[in-house]
PDB file of N, CA and C in Angstrom:
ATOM      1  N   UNK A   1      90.809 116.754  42.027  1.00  0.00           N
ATOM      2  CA  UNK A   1      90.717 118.099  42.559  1.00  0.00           C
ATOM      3  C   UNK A   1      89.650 118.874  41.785  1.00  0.00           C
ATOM      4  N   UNK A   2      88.857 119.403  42.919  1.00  0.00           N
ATOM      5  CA  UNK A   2      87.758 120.482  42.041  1.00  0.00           C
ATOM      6  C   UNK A   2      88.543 121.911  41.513  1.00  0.00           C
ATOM      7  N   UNK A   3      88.175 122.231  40.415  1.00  0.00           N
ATOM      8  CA  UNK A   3      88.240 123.791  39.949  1.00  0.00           C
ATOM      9  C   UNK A   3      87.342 124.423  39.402  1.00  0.00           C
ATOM     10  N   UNK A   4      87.565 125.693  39.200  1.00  0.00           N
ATOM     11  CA  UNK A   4      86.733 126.473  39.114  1.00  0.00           C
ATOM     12  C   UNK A   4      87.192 127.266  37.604  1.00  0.00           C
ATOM     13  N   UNK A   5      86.940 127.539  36.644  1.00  0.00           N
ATOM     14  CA  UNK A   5      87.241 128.225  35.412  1.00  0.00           C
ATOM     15  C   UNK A   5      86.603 129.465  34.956  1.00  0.00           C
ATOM     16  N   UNK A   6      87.356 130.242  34.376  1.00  0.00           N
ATOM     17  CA  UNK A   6      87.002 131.238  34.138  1.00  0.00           C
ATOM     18  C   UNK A   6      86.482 131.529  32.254  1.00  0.00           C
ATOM     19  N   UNK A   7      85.032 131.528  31.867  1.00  0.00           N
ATOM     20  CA  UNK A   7      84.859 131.240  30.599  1.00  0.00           C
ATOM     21  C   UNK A   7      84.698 132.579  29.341  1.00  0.00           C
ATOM     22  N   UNK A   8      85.792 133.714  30.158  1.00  0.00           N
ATOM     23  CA  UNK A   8      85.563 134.742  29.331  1.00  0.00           C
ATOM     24  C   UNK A   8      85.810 135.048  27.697  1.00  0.00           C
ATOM     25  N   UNK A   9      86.646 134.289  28.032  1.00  0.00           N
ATOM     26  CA  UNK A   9      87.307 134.143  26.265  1.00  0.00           C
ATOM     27  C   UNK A   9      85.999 133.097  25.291  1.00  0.00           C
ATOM     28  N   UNK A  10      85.386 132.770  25.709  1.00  0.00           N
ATOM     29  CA  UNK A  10      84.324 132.015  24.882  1.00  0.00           C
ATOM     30  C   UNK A  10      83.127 132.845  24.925  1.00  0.00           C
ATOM     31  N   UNK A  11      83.682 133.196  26.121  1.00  0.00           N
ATOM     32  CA  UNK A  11      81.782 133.922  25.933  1.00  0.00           C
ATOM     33  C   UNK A  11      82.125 136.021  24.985  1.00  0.00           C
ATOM     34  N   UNK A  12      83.634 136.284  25.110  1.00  0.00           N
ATOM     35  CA  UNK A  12      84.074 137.434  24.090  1.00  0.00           C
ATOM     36  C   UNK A  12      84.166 136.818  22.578  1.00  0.00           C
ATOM     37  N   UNK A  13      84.459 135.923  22.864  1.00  0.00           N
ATOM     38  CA  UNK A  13      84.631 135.147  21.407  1.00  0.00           C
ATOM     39  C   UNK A  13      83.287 134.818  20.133  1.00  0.00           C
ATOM     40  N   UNK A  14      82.353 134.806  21.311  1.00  0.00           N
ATOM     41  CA  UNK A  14      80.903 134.305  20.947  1.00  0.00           C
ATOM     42  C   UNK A  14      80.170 135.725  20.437  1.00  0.00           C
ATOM     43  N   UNK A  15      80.918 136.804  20.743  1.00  0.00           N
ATOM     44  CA  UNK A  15      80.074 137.914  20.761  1.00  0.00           C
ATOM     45  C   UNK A  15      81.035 138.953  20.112  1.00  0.00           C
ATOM     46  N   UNK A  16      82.056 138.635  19.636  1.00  0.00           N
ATOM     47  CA  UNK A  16      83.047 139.063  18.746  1.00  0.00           C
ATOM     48  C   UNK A  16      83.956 140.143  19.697  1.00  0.00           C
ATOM     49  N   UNK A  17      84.245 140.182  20.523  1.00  0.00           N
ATOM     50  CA  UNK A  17      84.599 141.464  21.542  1.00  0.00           C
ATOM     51  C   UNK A  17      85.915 140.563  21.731  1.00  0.00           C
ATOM     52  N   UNK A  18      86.731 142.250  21.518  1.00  0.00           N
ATOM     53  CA  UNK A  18      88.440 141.865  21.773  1.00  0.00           C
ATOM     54  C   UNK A  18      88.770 142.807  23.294  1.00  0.00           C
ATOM     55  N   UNK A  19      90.014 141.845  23.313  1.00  0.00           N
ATOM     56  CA  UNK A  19      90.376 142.560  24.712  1.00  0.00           C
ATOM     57  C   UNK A  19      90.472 144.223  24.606  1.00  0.00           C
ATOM     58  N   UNK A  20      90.745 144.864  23.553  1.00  0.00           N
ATOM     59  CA  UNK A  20      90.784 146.029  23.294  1.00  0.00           C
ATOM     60  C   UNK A  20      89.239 146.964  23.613  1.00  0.00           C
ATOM     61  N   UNK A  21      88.150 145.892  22.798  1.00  0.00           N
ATOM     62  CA  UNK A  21      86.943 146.474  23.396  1.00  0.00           C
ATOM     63  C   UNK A  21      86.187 146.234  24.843  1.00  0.00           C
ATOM     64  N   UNK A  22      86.789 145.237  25.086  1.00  0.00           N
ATOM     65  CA  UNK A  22      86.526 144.614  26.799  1.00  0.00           C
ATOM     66  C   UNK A  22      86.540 145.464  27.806  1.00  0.00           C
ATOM     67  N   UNK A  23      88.263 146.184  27.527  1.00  0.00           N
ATOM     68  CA  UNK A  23      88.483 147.228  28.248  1.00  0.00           C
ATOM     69  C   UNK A  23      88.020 148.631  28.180  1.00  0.00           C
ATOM     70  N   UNK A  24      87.923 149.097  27.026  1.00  0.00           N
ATOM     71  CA  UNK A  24      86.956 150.011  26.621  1.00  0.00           C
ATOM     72  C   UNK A  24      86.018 150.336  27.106  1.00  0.00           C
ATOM     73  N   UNK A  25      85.316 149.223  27.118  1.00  0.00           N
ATOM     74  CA  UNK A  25      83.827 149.190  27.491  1.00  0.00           C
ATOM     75  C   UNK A  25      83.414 148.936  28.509  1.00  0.00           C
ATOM     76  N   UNK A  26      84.291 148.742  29.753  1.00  0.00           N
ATOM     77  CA  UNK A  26      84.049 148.334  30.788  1.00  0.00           C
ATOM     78  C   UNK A  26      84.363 149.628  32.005  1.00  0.00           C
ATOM     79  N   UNK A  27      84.452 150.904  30.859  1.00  0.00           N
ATOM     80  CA  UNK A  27      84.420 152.211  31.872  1.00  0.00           C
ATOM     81  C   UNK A  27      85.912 152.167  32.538  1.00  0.00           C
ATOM     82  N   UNK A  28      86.939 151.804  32.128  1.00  0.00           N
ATOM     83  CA  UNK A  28      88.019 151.188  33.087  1.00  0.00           C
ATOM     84  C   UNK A  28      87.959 150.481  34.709  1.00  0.00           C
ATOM     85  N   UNK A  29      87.419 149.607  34.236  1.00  0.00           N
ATOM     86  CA  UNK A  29      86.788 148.761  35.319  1.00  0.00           C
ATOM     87  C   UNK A  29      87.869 147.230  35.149  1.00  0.00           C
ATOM     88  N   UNK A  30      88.746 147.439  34.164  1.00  0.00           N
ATOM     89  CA  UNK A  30      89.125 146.626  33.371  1.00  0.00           C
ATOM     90  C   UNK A  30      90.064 146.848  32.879  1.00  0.00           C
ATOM     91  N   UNK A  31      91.305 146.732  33.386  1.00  0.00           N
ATOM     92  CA  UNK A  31      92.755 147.475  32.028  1.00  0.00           C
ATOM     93  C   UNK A  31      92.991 146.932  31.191  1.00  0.00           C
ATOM     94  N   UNK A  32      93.526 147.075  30.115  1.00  0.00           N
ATOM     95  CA  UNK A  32      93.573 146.629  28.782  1.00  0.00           C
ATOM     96  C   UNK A  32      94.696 144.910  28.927  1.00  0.00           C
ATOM     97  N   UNK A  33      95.715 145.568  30.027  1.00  0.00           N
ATOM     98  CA  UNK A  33      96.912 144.265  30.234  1.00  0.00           C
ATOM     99  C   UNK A  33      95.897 143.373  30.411  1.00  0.00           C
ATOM    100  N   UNK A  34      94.941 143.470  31.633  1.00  0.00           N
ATOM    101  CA  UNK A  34      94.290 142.403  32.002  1.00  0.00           C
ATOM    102  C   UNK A  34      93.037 142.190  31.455  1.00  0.00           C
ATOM    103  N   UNK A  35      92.335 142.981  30.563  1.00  0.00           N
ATOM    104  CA  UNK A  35      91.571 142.017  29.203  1.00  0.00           C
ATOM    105  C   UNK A  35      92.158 141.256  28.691  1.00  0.00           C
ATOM    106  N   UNK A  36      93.623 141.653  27.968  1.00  0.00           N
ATOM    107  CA  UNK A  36      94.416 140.289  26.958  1.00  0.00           C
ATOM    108  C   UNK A  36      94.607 139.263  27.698  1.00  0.00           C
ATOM    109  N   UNK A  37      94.732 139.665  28.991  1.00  0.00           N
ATOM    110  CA  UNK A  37      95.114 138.555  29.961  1.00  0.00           C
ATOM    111  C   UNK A  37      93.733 137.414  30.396  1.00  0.00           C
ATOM    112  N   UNK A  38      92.516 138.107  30.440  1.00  0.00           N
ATOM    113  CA  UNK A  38      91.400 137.119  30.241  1.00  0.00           C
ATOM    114  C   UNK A  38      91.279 136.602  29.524  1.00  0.00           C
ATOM    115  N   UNK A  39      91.457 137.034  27.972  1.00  0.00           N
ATOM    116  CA  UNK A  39      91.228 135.993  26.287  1.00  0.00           C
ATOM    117  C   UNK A  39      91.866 135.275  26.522  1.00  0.00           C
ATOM    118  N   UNK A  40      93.209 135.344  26.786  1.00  0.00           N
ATOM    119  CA  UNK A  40      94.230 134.243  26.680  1.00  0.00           C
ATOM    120  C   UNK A  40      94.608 133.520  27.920  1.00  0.00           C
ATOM    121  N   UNK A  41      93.490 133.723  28.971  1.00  0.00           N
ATOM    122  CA  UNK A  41      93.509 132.617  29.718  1.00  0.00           C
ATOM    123  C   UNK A  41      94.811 132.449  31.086  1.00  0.00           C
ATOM    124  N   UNK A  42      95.450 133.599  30.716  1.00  0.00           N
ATOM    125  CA  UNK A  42      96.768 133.899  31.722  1.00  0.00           C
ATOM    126  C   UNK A  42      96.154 134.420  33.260  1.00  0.00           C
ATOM    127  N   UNK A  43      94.981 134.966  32.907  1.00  0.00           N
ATOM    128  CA  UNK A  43      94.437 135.704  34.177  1.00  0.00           C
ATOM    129  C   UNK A  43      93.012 134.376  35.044  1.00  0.00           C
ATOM    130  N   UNK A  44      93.673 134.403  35.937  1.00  0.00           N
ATOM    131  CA  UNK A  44      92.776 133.141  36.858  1.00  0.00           C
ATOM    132  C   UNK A  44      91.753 133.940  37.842  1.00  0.00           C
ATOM    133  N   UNK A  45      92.171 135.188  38.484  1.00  0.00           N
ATOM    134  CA  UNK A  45      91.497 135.262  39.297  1.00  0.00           C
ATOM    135  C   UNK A  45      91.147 136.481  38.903  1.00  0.00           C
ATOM    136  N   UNK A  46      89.679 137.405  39.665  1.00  0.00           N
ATOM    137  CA  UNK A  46      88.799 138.696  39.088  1.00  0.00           C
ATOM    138  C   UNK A  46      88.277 138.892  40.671  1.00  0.00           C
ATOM    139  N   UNK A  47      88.201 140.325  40.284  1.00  0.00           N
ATOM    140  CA  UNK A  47      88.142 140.772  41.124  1.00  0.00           C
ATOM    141  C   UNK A  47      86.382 141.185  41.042  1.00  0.00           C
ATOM    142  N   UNK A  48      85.700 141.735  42.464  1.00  0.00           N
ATOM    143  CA  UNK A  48      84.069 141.439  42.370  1.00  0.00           C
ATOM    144  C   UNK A  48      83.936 143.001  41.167  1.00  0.00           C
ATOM    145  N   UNK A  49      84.763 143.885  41.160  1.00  0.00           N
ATOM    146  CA  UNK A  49      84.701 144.621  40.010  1.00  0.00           C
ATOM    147  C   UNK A  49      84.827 144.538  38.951  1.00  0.00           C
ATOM    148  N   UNK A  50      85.574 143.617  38.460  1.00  0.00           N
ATOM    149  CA  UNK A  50      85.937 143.013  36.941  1.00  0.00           C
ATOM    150  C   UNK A  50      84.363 142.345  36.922  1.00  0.00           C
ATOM    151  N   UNK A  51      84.564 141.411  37.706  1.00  0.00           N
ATOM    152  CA  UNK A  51      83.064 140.576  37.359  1.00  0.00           C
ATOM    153  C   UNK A  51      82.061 140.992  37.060  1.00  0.00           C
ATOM    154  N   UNK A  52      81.188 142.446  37.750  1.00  0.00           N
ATOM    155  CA  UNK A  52      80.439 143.229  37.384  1.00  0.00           C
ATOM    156  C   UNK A  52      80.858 144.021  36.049  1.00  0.00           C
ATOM    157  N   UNK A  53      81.700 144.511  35.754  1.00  0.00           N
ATOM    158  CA  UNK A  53      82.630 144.855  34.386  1.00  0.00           C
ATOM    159  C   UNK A  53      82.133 144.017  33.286  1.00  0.00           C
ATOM    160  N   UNK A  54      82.352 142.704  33.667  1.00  0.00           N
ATOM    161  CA  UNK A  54      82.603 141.760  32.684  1.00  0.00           C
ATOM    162  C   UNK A  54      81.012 141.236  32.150  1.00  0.00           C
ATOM    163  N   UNK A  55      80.336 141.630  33.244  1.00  0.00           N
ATOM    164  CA  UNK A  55      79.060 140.820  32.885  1.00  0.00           C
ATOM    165  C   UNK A  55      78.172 142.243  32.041  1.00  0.00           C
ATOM    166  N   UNK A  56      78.535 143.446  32.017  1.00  0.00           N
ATOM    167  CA  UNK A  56      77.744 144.343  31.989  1.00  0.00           C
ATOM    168  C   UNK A  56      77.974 144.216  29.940  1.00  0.00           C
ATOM    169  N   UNK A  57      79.466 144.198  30.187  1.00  0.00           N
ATOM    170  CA  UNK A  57      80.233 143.946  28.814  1.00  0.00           C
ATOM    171  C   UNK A  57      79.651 143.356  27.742  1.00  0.00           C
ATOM    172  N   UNK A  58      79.514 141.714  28.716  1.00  0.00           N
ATOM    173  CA  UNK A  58      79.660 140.406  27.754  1.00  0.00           C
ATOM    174  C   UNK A  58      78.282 140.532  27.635  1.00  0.00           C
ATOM    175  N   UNK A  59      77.431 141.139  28.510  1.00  0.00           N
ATOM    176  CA  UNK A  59      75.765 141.048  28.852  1.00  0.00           C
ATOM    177  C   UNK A  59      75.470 139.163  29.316  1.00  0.00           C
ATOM    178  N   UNK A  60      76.049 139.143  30.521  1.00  0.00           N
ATOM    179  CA  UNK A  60      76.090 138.105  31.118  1.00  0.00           C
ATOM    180  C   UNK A  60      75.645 137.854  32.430  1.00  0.00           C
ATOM    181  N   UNK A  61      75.407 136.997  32.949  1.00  0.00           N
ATOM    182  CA  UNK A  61      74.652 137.169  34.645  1.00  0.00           C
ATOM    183  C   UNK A  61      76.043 136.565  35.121  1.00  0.00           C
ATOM    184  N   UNK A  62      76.576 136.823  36.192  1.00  0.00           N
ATOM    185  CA  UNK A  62      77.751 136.235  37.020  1.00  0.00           C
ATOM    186  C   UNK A  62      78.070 134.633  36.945  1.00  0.00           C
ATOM    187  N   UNK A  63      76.912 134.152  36.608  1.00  0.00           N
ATOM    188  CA  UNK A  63      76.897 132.441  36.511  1.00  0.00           C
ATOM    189  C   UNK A  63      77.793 132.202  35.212  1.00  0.00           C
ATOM    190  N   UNK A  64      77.478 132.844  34.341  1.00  0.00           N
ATOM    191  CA  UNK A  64      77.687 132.463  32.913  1.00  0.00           C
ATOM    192  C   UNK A  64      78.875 132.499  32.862  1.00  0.00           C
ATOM    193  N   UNK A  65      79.823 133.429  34.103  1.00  0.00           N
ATOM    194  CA  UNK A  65      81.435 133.904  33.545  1.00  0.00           C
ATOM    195  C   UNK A  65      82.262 132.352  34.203  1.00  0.00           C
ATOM    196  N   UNK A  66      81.426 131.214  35.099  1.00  0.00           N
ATOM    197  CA  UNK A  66      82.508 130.510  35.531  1.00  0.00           C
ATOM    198  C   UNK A  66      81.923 129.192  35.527  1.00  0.00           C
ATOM    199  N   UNK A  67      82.728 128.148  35.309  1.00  0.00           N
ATOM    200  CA  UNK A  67      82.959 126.677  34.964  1.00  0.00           C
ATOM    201  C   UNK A  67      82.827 125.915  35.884  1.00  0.00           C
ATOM    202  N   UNK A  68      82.507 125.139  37.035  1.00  0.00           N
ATOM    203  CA  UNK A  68      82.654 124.549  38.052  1.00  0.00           C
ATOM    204  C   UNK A  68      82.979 123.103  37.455  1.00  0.00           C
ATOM    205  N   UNK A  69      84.192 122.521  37.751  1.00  0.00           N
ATOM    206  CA  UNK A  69      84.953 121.228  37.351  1.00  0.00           C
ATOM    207  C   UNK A  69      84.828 120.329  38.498  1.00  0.00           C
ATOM    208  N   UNK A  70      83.601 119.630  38.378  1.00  0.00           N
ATOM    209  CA  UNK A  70      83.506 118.687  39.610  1.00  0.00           C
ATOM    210  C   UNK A  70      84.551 117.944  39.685  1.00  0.00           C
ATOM    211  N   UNK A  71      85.459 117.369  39.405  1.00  0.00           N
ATOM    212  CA  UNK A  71      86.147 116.355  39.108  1.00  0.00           C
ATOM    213  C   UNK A  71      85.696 115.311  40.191  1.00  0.00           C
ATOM    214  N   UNK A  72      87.203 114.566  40.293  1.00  0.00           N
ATOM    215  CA  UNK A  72      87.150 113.351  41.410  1.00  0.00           C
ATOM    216  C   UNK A  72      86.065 113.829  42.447  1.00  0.00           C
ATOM    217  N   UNK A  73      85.225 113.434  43.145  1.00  0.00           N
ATOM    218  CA  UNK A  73      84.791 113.771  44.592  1.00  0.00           C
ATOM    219  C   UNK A  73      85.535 113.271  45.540  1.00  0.00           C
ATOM    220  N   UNK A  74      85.547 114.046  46.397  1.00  0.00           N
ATOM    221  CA  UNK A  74      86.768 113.317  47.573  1.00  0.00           C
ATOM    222  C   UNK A  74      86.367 112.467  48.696  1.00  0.00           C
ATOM    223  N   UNK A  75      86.908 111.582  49.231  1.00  0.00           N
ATOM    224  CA  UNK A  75      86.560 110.164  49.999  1.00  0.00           C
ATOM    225  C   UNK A  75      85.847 110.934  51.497  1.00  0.00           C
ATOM    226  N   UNK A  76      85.173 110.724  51.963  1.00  0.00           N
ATOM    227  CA  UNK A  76      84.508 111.421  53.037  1.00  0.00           C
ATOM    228  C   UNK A  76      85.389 110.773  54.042  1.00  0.00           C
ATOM    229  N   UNK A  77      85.682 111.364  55.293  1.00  0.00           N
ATOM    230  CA  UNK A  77      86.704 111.029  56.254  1.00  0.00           C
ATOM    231  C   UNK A  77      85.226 110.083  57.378  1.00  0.00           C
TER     232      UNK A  77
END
């Protein structure tokens, strides 16, 4: 199965930013529940406002925030 990941916690991690400043800084674009909830990986899905939030934040282009997990490819019918 393909997935898709969300790499915020590495890329806050990389740049020293806590969920406390995430949210902060993101104009409330971003609530604080659901910053902690990005570091720690509890939060899967974003909304096209977080994403713009997140990239303005992390100083990131939209590519950078997600993982594409090719895995298996699937058998063509």
């Amino acid at each position: 199965m393909r997935t898709m990941t969300l790499r915020v916690q590495d890329l806050a991690d990389a740049k020293g930013i806590t969920a406390y400043r995430l949210a902060a800084d993101s104009d409330r674009r971003i609530s604080q529940s659901a910053a902690y909830r990005l570091l720690d990986g509890s939060k899967s899905t974003v909304s096209a406002l977080e994403v713009s939030a997140l990239c303005e934040v992390l100083e990131v282009e939209p590519n950078d925030l997600f993982v594409w997990d090719a895995g298996k490819p699937r058998k063509k019918s």
